[in-house]
N, C-alpha and C. Protein backbone atom coordinates (compact mmCIF):
# COMPACT_ATOMS: atom_id res chain seq x y z
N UNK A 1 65.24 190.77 163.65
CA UNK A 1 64.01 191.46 163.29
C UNK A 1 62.88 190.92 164.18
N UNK A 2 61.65 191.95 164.80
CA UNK A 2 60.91 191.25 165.58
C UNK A 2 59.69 191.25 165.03
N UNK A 3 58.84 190.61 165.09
CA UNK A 3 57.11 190.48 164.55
C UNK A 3 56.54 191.68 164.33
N UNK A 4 57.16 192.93 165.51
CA UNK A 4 56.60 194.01 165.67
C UNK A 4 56.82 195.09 164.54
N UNK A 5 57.76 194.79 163.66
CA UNK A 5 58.52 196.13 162.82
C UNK A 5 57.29 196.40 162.17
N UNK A 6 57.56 197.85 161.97
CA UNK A 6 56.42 198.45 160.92
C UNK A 6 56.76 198.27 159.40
N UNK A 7 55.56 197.69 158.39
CA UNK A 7 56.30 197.91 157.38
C UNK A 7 55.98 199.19 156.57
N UNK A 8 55.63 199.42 155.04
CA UNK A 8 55.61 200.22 153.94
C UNK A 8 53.97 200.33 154.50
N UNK A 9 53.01 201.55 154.41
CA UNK A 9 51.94 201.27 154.32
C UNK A 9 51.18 200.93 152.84
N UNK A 10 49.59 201.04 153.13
CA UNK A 10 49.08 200.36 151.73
C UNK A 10 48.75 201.69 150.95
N UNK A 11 48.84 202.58 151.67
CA UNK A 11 47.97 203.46 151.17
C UNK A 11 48.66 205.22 152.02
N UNK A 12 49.28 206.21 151.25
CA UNK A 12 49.65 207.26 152.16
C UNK A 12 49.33 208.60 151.32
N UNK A 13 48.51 209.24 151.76
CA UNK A 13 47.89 210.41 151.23
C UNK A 13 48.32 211.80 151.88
N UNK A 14 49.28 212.75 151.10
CA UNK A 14 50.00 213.73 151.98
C UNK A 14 49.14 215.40 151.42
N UNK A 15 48.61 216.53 152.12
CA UNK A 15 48.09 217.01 151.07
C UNK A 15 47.62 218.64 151.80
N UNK A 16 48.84 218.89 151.74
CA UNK A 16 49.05 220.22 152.83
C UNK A 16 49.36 219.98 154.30
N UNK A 17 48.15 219.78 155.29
CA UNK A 17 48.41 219.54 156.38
C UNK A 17 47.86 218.57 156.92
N UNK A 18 47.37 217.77 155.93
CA UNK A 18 46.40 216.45 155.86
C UNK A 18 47.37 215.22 155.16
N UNK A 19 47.31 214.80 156.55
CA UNK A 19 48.44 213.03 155.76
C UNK A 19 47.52 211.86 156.96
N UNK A 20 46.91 211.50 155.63
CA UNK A 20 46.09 209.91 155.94
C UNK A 20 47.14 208.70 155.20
N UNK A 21 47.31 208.07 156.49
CA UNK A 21 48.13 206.52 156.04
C UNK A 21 47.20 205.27 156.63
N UNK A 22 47.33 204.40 155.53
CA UNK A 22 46.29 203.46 155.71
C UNK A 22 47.34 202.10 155.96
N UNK A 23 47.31 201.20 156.83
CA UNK A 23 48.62 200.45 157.48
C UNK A 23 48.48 199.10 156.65
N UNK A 24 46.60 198.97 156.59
CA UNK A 24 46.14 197.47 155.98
C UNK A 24 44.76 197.16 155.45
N UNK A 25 44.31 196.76 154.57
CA UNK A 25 43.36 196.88 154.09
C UNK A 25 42.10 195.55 154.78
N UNK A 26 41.11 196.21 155.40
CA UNK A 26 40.26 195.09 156.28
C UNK A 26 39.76 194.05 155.23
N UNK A 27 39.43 192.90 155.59
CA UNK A 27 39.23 192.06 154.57
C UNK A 27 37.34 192.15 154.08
N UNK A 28 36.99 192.49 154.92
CA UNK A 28 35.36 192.88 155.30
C UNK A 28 34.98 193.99 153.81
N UNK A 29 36.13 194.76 153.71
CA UNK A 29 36.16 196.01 152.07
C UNK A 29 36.44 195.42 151.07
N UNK A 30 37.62 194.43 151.38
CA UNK A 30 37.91 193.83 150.12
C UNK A 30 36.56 192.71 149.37
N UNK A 31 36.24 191.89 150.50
CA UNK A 31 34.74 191.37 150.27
C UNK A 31 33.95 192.02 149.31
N UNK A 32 33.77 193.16 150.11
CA UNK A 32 32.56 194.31 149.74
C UNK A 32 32.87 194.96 148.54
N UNK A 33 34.00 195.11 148.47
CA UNK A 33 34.08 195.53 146.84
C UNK A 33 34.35 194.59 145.44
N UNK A 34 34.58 193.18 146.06
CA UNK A 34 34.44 192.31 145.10
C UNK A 34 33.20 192.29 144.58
N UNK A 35 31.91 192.05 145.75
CA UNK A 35 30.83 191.59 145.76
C UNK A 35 30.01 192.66 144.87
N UNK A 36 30.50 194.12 145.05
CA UNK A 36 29.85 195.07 144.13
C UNK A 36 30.33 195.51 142.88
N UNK A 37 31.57 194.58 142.40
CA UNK A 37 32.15 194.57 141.47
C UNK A 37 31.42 193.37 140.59
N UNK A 38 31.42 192.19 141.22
CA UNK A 38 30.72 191.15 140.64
C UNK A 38 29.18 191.46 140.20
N UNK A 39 28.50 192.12 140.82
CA UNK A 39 27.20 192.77 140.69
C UNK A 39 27.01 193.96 139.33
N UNK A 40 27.80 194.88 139.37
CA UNK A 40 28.06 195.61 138.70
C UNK A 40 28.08 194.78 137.25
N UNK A 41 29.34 194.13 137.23
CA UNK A 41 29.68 193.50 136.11
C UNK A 41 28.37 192.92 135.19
N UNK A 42 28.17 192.40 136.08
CA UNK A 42 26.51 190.81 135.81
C UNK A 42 25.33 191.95 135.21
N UNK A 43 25.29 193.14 135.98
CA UNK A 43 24.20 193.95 135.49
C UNK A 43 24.66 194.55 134.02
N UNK A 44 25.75 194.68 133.56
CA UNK A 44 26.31 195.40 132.58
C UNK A 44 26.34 194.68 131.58
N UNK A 45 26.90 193.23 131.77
CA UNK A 45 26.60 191.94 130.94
C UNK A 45 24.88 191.87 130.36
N UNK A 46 24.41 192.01 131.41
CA UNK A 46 22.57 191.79 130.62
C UNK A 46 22.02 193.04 130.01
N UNK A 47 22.97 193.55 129.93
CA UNK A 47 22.07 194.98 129.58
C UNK A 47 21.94 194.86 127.80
């Protein structure tokens, strides 16, 4: 097996003639949606 194989993607959306495959999720989104998850949360808590 070499470093190169493709694996399963994260994400594959098929939908007539529209197929979006997503290979890996950037870590920069995952950040970003913690950070507005944590925010979210904290505002919902004080309310």
């Amino acid at each position: 097996m070499t470093t190169k194989t493709k694996g399963r993607p994260v994400f594959e959306l098929r939908a007539g003639s529209v197929h979006l495959t997503v290979q890996r999720i950037p870590g920069w989104l995952v950040a970003l949606i913690a950070t507005a998850s944590g925010a979210a949360g904290t505002w919902l808590a004080q309310r």
